[in-house]
Protein backbone atom coordinates (compact mmCIF):
# COMPACT_ATOMS: atom_id res chain seq x y z
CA UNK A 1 -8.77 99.54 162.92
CA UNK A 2 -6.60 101.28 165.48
CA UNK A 3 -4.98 104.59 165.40
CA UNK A 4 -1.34 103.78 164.04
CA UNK A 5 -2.16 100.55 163.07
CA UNK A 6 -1.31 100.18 159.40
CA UNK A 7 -4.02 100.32 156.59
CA UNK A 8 -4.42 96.92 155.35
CA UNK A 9 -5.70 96.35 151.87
CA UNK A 10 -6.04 93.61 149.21
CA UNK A 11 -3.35 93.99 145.72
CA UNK A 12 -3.66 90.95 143.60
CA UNK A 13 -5.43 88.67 145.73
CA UNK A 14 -2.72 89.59 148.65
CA UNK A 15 -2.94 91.54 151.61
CA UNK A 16 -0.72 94.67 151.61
CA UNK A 17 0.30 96.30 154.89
CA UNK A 18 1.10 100.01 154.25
CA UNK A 19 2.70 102.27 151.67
CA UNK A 20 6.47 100.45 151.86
CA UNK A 21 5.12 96.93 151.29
CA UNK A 22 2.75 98.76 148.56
CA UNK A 23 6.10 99.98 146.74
CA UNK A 24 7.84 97.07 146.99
CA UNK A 25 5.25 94.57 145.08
CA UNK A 26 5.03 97.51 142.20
CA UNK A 27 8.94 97.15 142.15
CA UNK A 28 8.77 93.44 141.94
CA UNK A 29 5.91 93.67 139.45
CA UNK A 30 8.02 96.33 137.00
CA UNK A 31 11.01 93.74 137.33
CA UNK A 32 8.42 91.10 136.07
CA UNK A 33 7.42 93.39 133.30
CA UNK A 34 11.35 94.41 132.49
CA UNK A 35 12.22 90.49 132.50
CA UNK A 36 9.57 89.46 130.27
CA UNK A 37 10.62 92.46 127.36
CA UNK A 38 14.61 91.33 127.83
CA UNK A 39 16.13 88.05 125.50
CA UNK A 40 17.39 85.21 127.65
CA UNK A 41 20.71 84.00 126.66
CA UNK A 42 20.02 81.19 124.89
CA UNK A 43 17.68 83.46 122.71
CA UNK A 44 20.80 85.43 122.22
CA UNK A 45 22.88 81.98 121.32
CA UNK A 46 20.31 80.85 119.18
CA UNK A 47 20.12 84.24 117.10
CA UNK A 48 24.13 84.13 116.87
CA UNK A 49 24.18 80.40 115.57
CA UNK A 50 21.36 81.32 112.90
CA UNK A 51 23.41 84.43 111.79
CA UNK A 52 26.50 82.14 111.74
CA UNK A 53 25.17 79.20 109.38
CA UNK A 54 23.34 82.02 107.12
CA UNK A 55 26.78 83.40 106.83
CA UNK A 56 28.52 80.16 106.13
CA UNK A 57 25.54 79.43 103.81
CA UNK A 58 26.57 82.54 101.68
CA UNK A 59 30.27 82.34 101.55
CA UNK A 60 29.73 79.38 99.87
CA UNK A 61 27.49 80.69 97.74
CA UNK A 62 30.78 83.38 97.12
CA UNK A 63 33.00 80.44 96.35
CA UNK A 64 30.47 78.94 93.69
CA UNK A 65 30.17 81.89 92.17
CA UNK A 66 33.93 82.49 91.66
CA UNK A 67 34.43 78.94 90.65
CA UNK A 68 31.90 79.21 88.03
CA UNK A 69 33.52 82.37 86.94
CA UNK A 70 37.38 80.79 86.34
CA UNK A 71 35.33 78.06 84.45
CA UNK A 72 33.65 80.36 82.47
CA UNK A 73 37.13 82.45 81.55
CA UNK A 74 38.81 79.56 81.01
CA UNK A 75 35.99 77.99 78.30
CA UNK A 76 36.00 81.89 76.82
CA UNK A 77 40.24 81.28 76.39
CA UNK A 78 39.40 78.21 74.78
CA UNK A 79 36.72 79.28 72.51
CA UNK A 80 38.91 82.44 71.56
CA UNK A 81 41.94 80.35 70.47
CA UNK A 82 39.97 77.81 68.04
CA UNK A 83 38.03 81.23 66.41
CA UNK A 84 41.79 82.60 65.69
CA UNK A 85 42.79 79.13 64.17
CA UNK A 86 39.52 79.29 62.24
CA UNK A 87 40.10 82.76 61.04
CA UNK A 88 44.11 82.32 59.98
CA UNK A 89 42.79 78.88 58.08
CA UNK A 90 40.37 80.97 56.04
CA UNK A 91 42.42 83.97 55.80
CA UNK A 92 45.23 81.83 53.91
CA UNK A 93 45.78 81.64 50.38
CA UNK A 94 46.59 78.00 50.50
CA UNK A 95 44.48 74.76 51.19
CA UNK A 96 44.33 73.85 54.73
CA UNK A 97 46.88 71.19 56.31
CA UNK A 98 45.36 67.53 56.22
CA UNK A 99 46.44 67.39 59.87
CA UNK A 100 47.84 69.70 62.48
CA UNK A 101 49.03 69.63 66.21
CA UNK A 102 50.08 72.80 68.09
CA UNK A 103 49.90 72.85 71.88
CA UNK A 104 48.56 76.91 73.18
CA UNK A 105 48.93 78.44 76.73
CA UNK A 106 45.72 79.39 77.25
CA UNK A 107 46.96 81.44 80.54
CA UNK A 108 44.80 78.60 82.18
CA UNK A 109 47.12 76.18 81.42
CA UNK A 110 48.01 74.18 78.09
CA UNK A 111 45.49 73.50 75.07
CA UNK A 112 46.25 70.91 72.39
CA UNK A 113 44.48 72.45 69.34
CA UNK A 114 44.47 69.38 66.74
CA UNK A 115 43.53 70.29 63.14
CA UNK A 116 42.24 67.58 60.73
CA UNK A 117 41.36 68.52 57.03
CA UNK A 118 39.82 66.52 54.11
CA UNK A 119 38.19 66.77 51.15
CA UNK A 120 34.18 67.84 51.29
CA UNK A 121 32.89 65.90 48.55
CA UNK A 122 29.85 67.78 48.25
CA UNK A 123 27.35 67.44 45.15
CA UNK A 124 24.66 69.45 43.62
CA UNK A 125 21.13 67.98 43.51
CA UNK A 126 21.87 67.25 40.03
CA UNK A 127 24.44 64.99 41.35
CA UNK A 128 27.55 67.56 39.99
CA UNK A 129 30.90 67.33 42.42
CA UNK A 130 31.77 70.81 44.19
CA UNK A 131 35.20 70.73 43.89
CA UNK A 132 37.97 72.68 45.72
CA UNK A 133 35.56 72.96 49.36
CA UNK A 134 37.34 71.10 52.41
CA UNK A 135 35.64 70.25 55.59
CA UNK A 136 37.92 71.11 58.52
CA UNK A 137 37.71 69.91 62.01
CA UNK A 138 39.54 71.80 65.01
CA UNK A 139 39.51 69.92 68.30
CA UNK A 140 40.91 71.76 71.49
CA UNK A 141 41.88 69.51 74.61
CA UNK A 142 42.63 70.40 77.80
CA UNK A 143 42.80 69.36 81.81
CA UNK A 144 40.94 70.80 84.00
CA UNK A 145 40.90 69.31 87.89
CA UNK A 146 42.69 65.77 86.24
CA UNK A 147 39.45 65.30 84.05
CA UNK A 148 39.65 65.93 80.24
CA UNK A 149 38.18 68.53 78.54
CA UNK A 150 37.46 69.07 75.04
CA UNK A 151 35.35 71.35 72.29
CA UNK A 152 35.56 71.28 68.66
CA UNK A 153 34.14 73.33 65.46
CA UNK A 154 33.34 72.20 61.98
CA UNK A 155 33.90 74.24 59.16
CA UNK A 156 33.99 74.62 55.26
CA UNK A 157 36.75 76.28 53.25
CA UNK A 158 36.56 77.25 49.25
CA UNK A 159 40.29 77.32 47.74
CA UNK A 160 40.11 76.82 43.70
CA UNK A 161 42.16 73.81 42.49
């Protein structure tokens, strides 16, 4: 080797020549390093459309749960109007109607609340008639999305003849 030649030496399998050409290959090599530790953009896309369906994924999730909500207030408004029926019917002094139709704004629309009455005719294992005890049936219809909806109770009422 000469006097001002430049040092030559081996980096990688590579020959080097001198301190500037030394430099630039650990520049290149950091910018390696920096490139493999940064996303790619499609990374980035794929990330976004993941976030985006898991999003969508719970917002209807949200809407389920509010449906099933309104159909649960709405059964509550139904349930609450044939227990008042129930309690005036066994509240009054008199002997229940044989049959009844009242229509009820529920606040969730309209309810038919039909009321059907009859005689028990209950015995006694000793085959003795229980008389004065009336069976009565409420029904409650309503709509709900074009389909029809309906509950009823059974019940048993004591007025002396």
């Amino acid at each position: 080797m000469q006097r001002g030649e430049p040092k030559r030496t081996l980096d990688s399998g590579h020959w080097i020549l001198g301190a500037a050409m030394k430099h630039q290959v650990s520049t290149i090599k950091q910018r390696r390093a920096l490139g493999r530790l940064g996303f790619a953009l499609y990374e980035v896309l794929l990330g976004v459309a993941i976030f985006a369906v898991g999003v969508l994924a719970l917002g209807r999730a949200v809407e389920n749960c509010m449906n099933a909500s309104m159909l649960n207030a709405e059964e509550d408004a139904v349930r609450q109007i044939l227990s008042n029926r129930m309690a005036e019917i066994q509240a009054a002094r008199a002997a229940p109607d044989s049959a009844k139709e009242d229509k009820v704004d529920s606040g969730y629309g309209m309810v038919k609340l039909l009321q059907k009455s009859a005689s028990a005719e209950l015995t006694e294992p000793n085959n003795t008639q229980l008389n004065g005890i009336d069976l009565v049936i409420l029904t409650a219809q309503w709509q709900r999305g074009g389909v029809s909806q309906s509950k009823q109770i059974k019940f048993y009422v004591y007025r002396p003849r």
